[in-house]
C-alpha atoms as a PDB file:
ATOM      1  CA  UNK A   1      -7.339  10.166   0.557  1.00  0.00           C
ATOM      2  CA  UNK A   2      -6.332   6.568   1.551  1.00  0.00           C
ATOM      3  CA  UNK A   3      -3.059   6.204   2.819  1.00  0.00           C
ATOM      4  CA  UNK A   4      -1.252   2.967   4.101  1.00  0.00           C
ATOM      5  CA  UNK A   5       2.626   3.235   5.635  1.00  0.00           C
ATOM      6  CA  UNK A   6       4.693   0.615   7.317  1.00  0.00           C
ATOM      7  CA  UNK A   7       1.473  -2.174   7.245  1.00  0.00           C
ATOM      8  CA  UNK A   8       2.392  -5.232   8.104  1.00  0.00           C
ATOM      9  CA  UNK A   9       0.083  -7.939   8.614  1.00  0.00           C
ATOM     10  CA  UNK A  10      -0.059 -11.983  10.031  1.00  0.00           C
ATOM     11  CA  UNK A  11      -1.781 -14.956   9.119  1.00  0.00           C
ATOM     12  CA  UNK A  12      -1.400 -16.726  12.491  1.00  0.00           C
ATOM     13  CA  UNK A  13       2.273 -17.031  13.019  1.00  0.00           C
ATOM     14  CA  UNK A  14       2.986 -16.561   9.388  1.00  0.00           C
ATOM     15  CA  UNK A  15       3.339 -13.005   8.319  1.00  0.00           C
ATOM     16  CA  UNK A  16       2.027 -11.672   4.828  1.00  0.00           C
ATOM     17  CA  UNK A  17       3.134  -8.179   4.060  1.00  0.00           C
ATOM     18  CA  UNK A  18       6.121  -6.464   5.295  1.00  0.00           C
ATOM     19  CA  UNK A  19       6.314  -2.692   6.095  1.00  0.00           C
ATOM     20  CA  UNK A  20       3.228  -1.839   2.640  1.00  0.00           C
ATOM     21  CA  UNK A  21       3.506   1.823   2.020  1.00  0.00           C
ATOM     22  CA  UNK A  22       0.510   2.531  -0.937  1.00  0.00           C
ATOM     23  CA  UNK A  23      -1.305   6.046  -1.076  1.00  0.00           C
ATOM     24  CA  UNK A  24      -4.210   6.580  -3.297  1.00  0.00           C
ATOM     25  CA  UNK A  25      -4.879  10.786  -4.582  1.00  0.00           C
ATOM     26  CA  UNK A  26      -8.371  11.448  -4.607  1.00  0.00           C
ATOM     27  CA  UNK A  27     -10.098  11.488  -8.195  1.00  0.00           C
ATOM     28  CA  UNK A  28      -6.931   9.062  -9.844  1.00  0.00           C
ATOM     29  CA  UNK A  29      -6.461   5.404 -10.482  1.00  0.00           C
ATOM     30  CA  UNK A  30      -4.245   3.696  -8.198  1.00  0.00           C
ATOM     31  CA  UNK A  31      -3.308  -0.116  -9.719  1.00  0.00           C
ATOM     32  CA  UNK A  32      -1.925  -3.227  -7.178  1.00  0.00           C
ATOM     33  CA  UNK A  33       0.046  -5.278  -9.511  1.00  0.00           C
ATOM     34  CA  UNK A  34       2.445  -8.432  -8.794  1.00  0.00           C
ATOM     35  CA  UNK A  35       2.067 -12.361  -9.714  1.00  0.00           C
ATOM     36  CA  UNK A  36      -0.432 -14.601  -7.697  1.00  0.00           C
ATOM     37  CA  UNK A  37      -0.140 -14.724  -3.860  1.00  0.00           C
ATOM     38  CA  UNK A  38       2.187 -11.770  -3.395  1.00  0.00           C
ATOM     39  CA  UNK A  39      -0.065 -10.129  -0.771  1.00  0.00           C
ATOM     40  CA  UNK A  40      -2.444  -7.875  -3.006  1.00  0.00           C
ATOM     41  CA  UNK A  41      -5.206  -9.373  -1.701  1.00  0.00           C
ATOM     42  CA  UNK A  42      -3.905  -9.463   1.880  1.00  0.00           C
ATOM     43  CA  UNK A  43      -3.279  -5.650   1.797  1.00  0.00           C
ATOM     44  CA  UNK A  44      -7.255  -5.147   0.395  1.00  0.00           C
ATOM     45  CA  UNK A  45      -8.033  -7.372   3.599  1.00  0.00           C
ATOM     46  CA  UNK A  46      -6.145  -5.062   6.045  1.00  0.00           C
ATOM     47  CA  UNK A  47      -7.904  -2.054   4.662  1.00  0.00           C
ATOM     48  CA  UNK A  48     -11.247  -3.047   4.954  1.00  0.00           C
ATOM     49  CA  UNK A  49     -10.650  -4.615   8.305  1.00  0.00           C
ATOM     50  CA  UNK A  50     -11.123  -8.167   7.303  1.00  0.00           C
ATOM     51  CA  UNK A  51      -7.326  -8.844   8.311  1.00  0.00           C
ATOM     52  CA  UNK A  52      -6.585  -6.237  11.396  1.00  0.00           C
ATOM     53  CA  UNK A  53      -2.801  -5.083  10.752  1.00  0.00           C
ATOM     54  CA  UNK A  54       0.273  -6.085  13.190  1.00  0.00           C
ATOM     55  CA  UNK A  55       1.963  -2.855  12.818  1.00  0.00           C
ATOM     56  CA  UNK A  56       1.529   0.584  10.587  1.00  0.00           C
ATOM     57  CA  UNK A  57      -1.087   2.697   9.853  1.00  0.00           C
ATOM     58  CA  UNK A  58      -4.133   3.050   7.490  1.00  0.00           C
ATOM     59  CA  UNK A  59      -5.518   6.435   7.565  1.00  0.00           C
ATOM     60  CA  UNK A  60      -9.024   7.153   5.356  1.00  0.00           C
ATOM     61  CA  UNK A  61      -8.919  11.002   4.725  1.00  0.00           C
ATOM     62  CA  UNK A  62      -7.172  12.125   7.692  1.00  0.00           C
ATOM     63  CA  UNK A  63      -8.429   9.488   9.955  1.00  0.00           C
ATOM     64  CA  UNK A  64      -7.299   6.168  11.249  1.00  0.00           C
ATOM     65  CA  UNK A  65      -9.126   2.957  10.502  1.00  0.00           C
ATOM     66  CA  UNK A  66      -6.827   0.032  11.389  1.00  0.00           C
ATOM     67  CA  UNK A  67      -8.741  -1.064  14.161  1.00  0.00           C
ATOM     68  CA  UNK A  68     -12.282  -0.799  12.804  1.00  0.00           C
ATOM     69  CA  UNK A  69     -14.118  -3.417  11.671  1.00  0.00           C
ATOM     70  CA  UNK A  70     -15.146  -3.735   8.078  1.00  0.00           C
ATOM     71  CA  UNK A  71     -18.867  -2.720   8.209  1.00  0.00           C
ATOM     72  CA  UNK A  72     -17.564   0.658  10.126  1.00  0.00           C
ATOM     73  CA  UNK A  73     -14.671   1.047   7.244  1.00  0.00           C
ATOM     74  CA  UNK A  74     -17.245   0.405   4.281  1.00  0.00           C
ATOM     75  CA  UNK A  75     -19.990   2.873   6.369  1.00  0.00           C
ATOM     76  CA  UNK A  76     -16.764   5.383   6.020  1.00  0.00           C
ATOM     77  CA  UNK A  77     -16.737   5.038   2.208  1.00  0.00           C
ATOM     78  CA  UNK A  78     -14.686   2.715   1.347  1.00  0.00           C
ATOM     79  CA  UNK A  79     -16.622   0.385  -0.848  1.00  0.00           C
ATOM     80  CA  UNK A  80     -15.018  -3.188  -2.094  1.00  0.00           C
ATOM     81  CA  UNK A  81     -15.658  -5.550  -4.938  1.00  0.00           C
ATOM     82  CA  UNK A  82     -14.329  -8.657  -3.802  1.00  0.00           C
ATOM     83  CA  UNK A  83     -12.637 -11.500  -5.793  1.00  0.00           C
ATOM     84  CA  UNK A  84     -15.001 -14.252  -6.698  1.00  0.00           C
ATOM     85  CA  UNK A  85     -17.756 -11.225  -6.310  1.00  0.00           C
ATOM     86  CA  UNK A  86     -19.712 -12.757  -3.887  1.00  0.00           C
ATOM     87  CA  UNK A  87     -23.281 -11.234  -5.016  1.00  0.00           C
ATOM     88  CA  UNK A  88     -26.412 -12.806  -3.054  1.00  0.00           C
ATOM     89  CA  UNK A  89     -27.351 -15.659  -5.152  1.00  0.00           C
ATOM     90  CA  UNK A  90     -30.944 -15.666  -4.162  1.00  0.00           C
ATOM     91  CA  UNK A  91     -31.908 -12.583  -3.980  1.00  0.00           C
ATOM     92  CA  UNK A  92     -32.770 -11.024  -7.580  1.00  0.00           C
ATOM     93  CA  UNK A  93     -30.071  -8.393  -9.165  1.00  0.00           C
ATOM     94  CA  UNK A  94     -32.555  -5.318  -8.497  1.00  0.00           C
ATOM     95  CA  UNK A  95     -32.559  -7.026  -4.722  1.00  0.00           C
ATOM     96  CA  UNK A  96     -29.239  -7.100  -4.931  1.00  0.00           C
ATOM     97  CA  UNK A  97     -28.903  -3.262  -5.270  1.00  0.00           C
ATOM     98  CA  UNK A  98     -31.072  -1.974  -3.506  1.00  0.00           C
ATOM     99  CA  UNK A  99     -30.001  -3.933  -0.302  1.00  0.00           C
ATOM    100  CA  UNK A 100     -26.559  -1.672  -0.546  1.00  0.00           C
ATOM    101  CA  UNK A 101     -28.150   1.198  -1.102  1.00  0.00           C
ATOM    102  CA  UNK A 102     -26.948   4.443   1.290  1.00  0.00           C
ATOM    103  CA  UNK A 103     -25.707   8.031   0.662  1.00  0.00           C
ATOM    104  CA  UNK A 104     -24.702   8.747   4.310  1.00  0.00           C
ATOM    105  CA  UNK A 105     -22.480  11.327   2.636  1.00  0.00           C
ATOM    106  CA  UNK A 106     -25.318  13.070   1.308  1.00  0.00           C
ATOM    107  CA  UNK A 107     -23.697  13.407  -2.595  1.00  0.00           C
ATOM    108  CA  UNK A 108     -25.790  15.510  -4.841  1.00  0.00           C
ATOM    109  CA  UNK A 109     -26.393  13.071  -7.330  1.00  0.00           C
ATOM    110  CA  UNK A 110     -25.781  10.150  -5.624  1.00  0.00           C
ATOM    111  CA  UNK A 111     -25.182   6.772  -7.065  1.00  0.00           C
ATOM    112  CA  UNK A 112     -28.860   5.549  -7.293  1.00  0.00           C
ATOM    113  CA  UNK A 113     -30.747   2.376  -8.726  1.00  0.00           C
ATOM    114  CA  UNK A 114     -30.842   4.506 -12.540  1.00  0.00           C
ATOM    115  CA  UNK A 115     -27.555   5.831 -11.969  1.00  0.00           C
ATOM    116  CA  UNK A 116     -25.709   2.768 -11.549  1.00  0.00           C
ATOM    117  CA  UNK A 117     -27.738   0.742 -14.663  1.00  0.00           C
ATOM    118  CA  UNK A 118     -26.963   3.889 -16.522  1.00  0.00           C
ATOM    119  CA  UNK A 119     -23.223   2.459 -16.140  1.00  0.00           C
ATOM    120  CA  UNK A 120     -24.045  -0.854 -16.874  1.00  0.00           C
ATOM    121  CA  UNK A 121     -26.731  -0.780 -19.223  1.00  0.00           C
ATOM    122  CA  UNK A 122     -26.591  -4.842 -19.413  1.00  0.00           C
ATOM    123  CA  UNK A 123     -28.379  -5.455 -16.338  1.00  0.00           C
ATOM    124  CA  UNK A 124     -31.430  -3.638 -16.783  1.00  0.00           C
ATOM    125  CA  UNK A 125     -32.362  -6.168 -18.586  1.00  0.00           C
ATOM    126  CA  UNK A 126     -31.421  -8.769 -15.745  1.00  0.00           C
ATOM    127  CA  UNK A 127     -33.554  -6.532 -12.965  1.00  0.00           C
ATOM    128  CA  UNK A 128     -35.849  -9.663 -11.975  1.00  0.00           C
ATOM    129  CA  UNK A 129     -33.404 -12.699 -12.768  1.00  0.00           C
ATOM    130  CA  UNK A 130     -31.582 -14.006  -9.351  1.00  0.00           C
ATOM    131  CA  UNK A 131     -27.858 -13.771  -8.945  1.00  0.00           C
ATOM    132  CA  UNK A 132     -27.272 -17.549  -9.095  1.00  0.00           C
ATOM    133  CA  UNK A 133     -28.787 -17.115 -12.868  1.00  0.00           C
ATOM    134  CA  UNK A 134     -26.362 -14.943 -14.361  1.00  0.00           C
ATOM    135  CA  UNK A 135     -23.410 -14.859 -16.185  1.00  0.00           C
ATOM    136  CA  UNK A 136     -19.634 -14.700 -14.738  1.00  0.00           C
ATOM    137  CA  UNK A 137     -19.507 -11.296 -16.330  1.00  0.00           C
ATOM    138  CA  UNK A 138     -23.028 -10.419 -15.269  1.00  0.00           C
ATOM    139  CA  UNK A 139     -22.371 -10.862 -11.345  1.00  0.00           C
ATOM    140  CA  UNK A 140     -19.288  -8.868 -11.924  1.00  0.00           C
ATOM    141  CA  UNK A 141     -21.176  -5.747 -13.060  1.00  0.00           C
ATOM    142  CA  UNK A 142     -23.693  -6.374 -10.535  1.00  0.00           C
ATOM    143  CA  UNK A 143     -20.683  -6.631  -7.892  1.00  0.00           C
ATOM    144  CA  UNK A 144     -19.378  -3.307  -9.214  1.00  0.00           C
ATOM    145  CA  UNK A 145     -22.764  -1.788  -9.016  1.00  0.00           C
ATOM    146  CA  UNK A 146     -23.489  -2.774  -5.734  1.00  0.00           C
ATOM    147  CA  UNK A 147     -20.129  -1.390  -4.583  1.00  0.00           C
ATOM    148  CA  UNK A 148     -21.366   2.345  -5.950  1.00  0.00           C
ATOM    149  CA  UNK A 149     -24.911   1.755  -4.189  1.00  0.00           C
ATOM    150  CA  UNK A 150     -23.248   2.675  -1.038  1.00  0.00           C
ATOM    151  CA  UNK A 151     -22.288   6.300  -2.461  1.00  0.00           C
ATOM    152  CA  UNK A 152     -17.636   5.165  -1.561  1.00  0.00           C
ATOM    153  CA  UNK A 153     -15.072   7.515  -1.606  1.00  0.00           C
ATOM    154  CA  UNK A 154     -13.027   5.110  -2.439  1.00  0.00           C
ATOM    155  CA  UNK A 155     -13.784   2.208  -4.575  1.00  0.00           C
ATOM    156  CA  UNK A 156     -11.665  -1.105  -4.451  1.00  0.00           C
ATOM    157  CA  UNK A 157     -11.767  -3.697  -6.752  1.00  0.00           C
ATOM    158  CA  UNK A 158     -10.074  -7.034  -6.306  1.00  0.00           C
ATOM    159  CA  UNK A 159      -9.487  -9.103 -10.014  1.00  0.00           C
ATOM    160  CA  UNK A 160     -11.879  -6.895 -11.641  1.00  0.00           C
ATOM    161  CA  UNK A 161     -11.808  -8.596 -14.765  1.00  0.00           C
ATOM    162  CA  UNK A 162     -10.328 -12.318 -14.006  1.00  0.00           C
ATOM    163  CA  UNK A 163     -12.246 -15.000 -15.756  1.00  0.00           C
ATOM    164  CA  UNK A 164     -14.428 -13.154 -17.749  1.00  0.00           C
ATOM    165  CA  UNK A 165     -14.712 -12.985 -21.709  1.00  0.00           C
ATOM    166  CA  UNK A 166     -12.838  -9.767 -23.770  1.00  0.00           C
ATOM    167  CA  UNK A 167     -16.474  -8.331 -24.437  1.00  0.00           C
ATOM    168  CA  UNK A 168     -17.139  -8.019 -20.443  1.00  0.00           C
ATOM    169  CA  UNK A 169     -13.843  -7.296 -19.636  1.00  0.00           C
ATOM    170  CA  UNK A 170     -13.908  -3.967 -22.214  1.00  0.00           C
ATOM    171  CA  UNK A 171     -17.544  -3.192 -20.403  1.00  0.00           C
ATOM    172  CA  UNK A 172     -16.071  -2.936 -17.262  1.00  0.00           C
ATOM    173  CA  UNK A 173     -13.061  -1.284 -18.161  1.00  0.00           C
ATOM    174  CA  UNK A 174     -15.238   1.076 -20.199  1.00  0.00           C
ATOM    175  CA  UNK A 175     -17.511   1.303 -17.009  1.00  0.00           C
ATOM    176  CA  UNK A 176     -14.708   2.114 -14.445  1.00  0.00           C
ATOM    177  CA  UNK A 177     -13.256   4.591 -17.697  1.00  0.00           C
ATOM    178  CA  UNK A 178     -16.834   5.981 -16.790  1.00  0.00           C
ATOM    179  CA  UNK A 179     -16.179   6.211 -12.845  1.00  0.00           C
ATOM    180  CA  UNK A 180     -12.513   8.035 -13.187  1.00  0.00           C
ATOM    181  CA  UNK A 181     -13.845  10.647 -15.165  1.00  0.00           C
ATOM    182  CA  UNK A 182     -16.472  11.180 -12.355  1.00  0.00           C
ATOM    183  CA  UNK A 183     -13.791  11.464  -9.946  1.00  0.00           C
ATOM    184  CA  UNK A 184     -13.917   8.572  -8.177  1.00  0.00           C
ATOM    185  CA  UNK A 185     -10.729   7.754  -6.238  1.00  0.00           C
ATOM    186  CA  UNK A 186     -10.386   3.904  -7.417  1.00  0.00           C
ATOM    187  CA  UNK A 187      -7.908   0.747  -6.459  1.00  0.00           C
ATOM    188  CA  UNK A 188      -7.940  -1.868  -9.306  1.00  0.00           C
ATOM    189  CA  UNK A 189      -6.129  -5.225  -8.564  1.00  0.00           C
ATOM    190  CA  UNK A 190      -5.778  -7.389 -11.925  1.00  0.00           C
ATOM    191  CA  UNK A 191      -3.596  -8.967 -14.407  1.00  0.00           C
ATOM    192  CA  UNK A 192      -4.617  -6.819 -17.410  1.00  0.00           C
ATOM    193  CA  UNK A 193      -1.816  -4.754 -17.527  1.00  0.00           C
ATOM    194  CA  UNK A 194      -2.619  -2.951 -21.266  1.00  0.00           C
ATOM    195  CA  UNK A 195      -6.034  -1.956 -19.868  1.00  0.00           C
ATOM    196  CA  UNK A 196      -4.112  -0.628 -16.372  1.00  0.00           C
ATOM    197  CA  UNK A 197      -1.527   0.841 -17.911  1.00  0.00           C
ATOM    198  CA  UNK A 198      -4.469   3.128 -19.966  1.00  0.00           C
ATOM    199  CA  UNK A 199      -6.891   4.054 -17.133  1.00  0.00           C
ATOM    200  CA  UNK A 200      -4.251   3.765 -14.267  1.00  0.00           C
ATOM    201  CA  UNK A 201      -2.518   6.950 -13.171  1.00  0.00           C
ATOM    202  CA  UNK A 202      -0.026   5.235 -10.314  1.00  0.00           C
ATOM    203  CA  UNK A 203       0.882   1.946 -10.554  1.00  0.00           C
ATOM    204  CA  UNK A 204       2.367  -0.688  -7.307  1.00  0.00           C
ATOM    205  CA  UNK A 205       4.248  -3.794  -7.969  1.00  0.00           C
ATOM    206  CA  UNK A 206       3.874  -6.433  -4.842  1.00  0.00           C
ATOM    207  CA  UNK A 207       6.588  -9.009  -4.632  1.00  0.00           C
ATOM    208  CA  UNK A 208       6.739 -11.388  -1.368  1.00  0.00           C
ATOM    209  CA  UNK A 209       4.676  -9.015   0.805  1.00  0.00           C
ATOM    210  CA  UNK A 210       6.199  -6.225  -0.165  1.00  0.00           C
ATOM    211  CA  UNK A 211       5.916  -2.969  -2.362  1.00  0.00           C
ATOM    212  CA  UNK A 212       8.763  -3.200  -4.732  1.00  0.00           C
ATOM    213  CA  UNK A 213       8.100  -0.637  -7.281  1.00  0.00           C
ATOM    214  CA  UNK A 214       6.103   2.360  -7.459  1.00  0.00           C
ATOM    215  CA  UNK A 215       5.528   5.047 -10.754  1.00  0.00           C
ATOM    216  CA  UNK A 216       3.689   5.863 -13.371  1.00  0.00           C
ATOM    217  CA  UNK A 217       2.143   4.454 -16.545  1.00  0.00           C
ATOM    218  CA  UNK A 218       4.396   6.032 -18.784  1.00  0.00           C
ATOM    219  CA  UNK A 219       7.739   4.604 -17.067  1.00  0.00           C
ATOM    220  CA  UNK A 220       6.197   1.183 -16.440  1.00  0.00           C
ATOM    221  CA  UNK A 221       4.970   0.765 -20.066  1.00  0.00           C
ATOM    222  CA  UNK A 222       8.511   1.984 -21.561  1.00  0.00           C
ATOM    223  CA  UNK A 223      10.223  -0.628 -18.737  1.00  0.00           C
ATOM    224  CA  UNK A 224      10.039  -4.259 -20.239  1.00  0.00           C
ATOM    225  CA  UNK A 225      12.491  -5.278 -17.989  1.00  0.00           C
ATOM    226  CA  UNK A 226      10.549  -4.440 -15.040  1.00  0.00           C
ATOM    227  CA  UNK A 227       7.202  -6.198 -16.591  1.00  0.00           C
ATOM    228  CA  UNK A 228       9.263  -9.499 -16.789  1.00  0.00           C
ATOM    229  CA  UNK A 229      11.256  -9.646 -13.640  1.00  0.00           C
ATOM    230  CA  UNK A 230       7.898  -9.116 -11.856  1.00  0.00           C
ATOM    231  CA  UNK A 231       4.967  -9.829 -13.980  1.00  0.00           C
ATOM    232  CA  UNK A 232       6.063 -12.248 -16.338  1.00  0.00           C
ATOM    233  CA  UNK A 233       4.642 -15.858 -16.289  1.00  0.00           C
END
């Protein structure tokens, strides 16, 4: 469905990533792993067209998007929850939805105002409250949730869980649990890797701009070797 080969990409004269081949399968779990500033968020840049790639080729169900801009990759179906989640802080959290809201694929049961707070039953609650008066783990469910409000294809989440406490971090791994089984072809960057290993079905390892391992969650859980050359602290 999403495909990246050969991406390479420059911060001015400094280059980040180096020849990225990644490919996510429709309906699975694809996971970006690697330590802090390895290029995972560089390569989540250059697919959405914040970060327009030097060289290589990005190609969104059969079609190439390197040289859009991000508002034409997210109308696509491509939808992103960014690290730090920038939410609108003063707009409230039903604002905050309904602002994203689209189905310019024209899904059946689209994802919806109900839909989405069916998911994340926590901020039903928070409908009228602003997004500059909510928890860490609040604005991170609302991020997720305003991701779906655009009806993606593709769902990308940047540190979904960084920061937060182990209650919100199990209701957004229980609400992206929720997501895979709908078939929604997701990207999860994070540090988690117990909670990856379980709802990931591929797994990349970034090291120095580049994509030095690739597999599955049974062969990266039975490699401890491999988690401490390139995960360790």
């Amino acid at each position: 469905m999403l495909r990246l080969v050969g991406v390479e990409a420059l911060y001015g004269s400094s280059q980040a990533l180096f020849g990225v081949d990644l490919e996510l399968r429709g309906g699975e779990v694809t996971t970006l792993l690697g330590r802090n500033g390895m290029g995972k968020t560089t390569v989540v840049r250059t697919i959405m067209g914040i970060l327009p790639p030097a060289a290589g080729s990005i190609r969104f169900d059969g079609r190439e998007i390197g040289a859009l801009p991000s508002y034409a990759v997210a109308q696509l179906g491509i939808g992103l929850v960014p690290e730090g989640r920038q939410i609108f802080p003063n707009l409230t959290v039903q604002e905050n939805l309904v602002v994203a809201e689209a189905n310019r694929a024209g899904y059946a049961e689209p994802y919806d105002l109900e839909h989405v707070l069916s998911i994340f039953p926590k901020l039903r609650d928070r409908l009228v409250h602003y997004g500059n008066q909510l928890s860490g783990g609040e604005q991170q469910m609302l991020a997720v949730a305003r991701a779906l409000m655009i009806n993606p294809s593709v769902l990308i989440l940047d540190e979904a869980t960084e920061g937060l406490a182990p209650l919100i971090r199990q209701e957004i791994w229980r609400g992206l649990g929720i997501l895979k089984s709908k078939g929604l072809t997701i990207l999860v960057i994070d540090k988690n890797l117990d909670a990856l290993l379980r709802i990931g079905d591929h797994h990349h390892i970034m090291e120095n701009g580049r994509v030095v391992w690739s597999g599955e969650s049974k062969t990266l859980a039975a490699d401890e070797a491999l988690q401490a050359r390139y995960l360790g602290v």
